[in-house]
Protein backbone atom coordinates (compact mmCIF):
# COMPACT_ATOMS: atom_id res chain seq x y z
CA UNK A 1 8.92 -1.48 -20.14
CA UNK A 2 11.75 -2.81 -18.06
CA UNK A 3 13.70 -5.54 -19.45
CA UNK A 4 16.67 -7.89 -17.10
CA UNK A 5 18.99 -10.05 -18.38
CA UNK A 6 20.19 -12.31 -16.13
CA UNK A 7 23.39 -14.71 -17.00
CA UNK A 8 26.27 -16.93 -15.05
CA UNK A 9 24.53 -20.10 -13.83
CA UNK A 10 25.72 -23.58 -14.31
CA UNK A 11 26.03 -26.78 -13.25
CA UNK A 12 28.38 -26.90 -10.30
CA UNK A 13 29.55 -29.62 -7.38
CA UNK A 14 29.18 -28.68 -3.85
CA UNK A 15 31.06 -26.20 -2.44
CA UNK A 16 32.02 -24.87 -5.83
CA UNK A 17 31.16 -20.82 -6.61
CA UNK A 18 29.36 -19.45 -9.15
CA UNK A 19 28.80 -15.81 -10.02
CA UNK A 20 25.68 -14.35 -11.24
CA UNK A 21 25.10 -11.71 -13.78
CA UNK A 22 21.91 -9.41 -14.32
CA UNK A 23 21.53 -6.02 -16.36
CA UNK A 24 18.62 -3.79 -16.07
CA UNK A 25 17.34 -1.82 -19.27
CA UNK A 26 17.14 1.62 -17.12
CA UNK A 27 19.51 4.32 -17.36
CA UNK A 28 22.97 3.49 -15.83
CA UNK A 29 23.13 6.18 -13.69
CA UNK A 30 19.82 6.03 -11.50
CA UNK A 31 19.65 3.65 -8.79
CA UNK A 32 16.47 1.07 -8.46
CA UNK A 33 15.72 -1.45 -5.94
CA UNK A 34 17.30 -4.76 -7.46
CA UNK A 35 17.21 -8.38 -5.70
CA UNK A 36 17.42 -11.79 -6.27
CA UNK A 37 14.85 -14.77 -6.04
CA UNK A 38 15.13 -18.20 -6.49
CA UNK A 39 12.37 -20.76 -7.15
CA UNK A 40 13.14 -24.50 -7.26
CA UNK A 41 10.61 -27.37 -8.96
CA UNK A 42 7.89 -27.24 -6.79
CA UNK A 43 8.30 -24.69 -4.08
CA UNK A 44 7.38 -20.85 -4.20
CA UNK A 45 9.54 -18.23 -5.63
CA UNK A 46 11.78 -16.93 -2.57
CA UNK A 47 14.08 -14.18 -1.91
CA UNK A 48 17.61 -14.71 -1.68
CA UNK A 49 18.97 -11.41 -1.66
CA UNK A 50 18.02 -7.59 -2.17
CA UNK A 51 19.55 -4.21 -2.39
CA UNK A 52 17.81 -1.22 -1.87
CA UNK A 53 18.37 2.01 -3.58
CA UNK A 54 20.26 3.64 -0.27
CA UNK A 55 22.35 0.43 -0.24
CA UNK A 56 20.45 -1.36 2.49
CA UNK A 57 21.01 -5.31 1.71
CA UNK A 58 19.36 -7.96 2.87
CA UNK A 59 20.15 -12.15 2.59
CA UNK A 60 17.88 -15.20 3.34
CA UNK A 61 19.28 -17.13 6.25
CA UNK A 62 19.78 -19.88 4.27
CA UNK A 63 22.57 -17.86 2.02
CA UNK A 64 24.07 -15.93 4.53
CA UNK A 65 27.58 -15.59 4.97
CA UNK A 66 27.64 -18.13 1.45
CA UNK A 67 26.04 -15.19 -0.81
CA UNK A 68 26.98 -11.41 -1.63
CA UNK A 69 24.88 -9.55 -3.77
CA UNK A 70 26.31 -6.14 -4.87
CA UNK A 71 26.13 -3.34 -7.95
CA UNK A 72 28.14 -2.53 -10.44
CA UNK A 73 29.71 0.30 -11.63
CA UNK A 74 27.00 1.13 -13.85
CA UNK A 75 23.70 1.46 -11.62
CA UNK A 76 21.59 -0.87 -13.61
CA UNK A 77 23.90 -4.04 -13.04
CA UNK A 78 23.56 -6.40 -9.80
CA UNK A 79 25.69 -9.40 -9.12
CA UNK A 80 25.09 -12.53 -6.86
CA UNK A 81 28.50 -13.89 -6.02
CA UNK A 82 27.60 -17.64 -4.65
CA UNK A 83 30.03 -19.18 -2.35
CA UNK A 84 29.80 -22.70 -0.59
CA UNK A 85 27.29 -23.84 -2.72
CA UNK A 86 24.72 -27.00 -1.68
CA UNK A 87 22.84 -29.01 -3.63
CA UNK A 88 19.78 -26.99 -1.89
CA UNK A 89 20.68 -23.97 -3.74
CA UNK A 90 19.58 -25.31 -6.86
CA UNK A 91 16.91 -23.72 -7.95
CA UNK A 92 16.18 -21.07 -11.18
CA UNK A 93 17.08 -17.55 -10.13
CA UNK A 94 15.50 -14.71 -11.00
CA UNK A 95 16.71 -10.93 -11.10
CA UNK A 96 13.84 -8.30 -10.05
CA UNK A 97 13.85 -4.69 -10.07
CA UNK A 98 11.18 -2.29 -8.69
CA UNK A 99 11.06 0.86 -11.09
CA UNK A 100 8.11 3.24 -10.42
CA UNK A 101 6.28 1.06 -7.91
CA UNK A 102 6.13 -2.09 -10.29
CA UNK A 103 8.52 -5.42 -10.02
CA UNK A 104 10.30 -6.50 -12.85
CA UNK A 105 11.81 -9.73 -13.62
CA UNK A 106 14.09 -11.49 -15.49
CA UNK A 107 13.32 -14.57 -17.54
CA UNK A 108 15.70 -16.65 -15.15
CA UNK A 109 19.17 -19.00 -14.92
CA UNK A 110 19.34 -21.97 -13.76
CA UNK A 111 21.92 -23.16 -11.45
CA UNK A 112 22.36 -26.69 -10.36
CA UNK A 113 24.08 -28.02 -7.33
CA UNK A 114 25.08 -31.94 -7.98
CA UNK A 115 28.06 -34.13 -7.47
């Protein structure tokens, strides 16, 4: 059983920043496919960013050039830096991880985007 924590969102006014936080409970040396989703009130869960286990990263066009998503030093930790924020980008975000074939997700952080 895989377990994520994720951590880091907020309330925050347009164009502010906000980093997000999200450690797997694998070993921190072997690297897993990691992403992150997003799913506001309403609407279906979406990816905002993923990295695969080569490195390969990929960004919804909504959050690119806004968004990074990158590792830590320790293999089972993935960060969403979140840059330029709009009040569209509020949503709950999710941290997933694929580990032996199965997704695995986190239990979620909100992050709102309001004057």
């Amino acid at each position: 059983q895989v377990q994520l924590v994720e951590s880091g969102g907020g309330l925050v006014q347009p164009g502010g920043s906000l980093r997000l936080s999200c450690v797997a409970s694998t070993s921190t040396f072997v690297i897993y496919p990691m992403g992150w989703y997003r799913q506001a009130p309403g609407k279906q869960r979406e990816l905002v960013a993923r990295i695969t286990s080569g490195g390969s990263i990929n960004y919804a066009d909504s959050v690119k050039g806004r968004f990074t998503i990158s590792r830590g030093n320790a293999k089972n930790t993935v960060y969403l830096q979140m840059n330029s924020l709009k009040p569209e980008d509020t949503a709950v975000y999710y941290c997933n991880l694929v580990y032996r074939e199965l997704g695995y997700w986190g239990q979620g952080t909100q992050v709102t985007v309001s004057s």
